[in-house]
Protein backbone atom coordinates (compact mmCIF):
# COMPACT_ATOMS: atom_id res chain seq x y z
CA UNK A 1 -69.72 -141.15 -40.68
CA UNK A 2 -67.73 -139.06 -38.14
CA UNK A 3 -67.40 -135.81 -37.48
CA UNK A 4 -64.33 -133.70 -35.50
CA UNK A 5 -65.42 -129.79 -33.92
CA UNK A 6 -66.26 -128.02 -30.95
CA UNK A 7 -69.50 -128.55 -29.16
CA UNK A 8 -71.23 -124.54 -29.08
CA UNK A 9 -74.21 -124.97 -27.99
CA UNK A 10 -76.33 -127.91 -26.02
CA UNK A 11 -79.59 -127.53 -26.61
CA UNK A 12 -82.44 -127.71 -23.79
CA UNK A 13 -83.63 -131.84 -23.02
CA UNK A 14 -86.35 -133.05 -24.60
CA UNK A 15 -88.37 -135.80 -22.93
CA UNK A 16 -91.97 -137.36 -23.02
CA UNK A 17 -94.35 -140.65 -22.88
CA UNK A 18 -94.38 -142.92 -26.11
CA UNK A 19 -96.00 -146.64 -26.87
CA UNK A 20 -92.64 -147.79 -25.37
CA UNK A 21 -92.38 -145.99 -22.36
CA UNK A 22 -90.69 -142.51 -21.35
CA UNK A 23 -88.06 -141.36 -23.71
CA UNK A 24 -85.59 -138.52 -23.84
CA UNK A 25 -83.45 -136.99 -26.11
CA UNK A 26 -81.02 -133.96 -26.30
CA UNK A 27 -79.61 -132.15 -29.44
CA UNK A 28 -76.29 -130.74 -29.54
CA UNK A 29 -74.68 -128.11 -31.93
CA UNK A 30 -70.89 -129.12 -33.33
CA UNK A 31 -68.94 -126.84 -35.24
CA UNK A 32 -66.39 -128.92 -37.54
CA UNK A 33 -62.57 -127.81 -37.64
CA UNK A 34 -62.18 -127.01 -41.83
CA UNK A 35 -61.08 -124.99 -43.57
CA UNK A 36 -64.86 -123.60 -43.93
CA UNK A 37 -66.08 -124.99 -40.86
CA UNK A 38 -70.00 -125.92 -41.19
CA UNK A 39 -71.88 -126.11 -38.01
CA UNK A 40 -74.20 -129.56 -37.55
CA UNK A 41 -77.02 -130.11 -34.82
CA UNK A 42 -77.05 -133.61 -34.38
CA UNK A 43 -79.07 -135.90 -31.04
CA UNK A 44 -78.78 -138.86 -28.68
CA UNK A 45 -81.11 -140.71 -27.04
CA UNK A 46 -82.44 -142.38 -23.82
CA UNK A 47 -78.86 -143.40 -21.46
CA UNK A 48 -76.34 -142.12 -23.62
CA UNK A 49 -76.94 -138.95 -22.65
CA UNK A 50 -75.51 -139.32 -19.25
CA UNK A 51 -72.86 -142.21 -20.18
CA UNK A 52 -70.93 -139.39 -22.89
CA UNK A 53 -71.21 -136.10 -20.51
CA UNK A 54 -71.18 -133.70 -23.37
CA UNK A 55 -69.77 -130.22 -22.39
CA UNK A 56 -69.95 -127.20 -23.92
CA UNK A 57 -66.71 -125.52 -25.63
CA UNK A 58 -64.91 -129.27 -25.68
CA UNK A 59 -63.82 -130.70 -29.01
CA UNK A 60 -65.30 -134.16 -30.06
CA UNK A 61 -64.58 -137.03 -32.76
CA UNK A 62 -68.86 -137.70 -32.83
CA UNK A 63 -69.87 -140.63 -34.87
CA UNK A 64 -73.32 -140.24 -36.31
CA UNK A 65 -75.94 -141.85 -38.31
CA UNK A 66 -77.78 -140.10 -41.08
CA UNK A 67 -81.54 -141.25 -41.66
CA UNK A 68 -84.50 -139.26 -43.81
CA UNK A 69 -88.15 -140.48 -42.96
CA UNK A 70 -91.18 -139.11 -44.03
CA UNK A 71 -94.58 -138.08 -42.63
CA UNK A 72 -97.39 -136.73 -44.14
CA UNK A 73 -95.16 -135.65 -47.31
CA UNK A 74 -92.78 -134.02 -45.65
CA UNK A 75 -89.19 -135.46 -45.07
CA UNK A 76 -87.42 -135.24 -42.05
CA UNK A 77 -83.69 -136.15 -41.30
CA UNK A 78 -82.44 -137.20 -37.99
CA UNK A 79 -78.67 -136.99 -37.37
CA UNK A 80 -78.21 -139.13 -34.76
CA UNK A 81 -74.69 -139.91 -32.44
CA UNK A 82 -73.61 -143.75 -31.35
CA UNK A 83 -70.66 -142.57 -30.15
CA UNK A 84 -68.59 -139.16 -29.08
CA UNK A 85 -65.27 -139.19 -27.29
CA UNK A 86 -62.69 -136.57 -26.80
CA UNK A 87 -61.55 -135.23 -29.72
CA UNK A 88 -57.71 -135.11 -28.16
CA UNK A 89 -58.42 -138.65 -26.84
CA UNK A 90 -58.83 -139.98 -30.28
CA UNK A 91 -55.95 -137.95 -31.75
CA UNK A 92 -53.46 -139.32 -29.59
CA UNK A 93 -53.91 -142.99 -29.32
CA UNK A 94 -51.41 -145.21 -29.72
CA UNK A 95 -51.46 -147.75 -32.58
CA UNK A 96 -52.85 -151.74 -30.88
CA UNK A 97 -49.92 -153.45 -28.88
CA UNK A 98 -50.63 -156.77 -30.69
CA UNK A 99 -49.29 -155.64 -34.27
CA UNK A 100 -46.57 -157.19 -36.00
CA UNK A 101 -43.00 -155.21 -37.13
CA UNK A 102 -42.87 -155.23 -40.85
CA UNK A 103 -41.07 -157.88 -42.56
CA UNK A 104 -37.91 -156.99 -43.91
CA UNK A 105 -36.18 -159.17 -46.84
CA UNK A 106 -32.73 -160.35 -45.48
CA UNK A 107 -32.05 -161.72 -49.22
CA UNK A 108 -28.62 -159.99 -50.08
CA UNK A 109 -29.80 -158.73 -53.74
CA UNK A 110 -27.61 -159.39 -56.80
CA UNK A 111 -26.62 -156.88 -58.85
CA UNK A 112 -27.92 -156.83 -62.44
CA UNK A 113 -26.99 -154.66 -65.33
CA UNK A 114 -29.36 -153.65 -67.68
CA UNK A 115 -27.65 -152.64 -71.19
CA UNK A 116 -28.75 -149.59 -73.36
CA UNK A 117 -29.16 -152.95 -76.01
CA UNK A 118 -31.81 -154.86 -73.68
CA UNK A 119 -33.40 -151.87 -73.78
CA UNK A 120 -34.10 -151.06 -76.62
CA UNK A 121 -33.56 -154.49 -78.82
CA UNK A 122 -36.28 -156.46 -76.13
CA UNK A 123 -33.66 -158.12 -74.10
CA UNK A 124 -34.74 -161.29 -71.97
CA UNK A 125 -38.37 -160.03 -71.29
CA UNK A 126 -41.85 -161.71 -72.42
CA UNK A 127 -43.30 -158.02 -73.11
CA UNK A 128 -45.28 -158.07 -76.05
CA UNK A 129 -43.83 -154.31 -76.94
């Protein structure tokens, strides 16, 4: 799923000590460019923090995946990014290098006249009607 806004507001880091080892993770705010835009918090985790360099007031193209989990009864959905590049970036790039021109039919076409009699007395055609 992707979604295209304006980053307005990054949220503070959140970090700590799990089973795994230390782990980090920082939520961001995106406001989507509709007609009635809707505004979405949505996280990333561990490195990818620093590798997309998020900044505040930029438009993004942020691709995200939706999951629900529960705990204790309660459900909790995590909106999560796996990728976020400049939303003029992915606006403006060209189509790949390496596709073909469309074929074009270099036939020369014939000519055929279709009487008001074919139409309406079936003609040549196999239709049933």
């Amino acid at each position: 799923m992707e979604l295209v806004g304006k980053i307005i507001k990054i949220l503070p880091l959140q970090s700590g000590e799990g089973n795994n080892g230390p782990w980090k993770k920082q939520d961001y705010i995106i406001e989507t460019e509709e007609q009635y835009p809707k505004k979405v918090c949505f996280n990333v985790w561990g490195d990818k923090i620093d590798q997309f360099k998020v900044q505040e007031g930029q438009a993004y193209k942020v691709s995200i995946n939706i999951e629900s989990r529960e705990y204790m009864e309660k459900w909790y959905t995590d909106v999560r990014a796996w990728k976020l590049e400049p939303a003029n970036a992915a606006q403006s790039t060209p189509p790949p290098a390496n596709t073909a021109a469309p074929v074009q039919n270099t036939e020369p076409q014939t000519a055929t006249s279709t009487t008001e009699e074919d139409i309406f007395e079936g003609g040549d055609d196999d239709l049933p009607f």
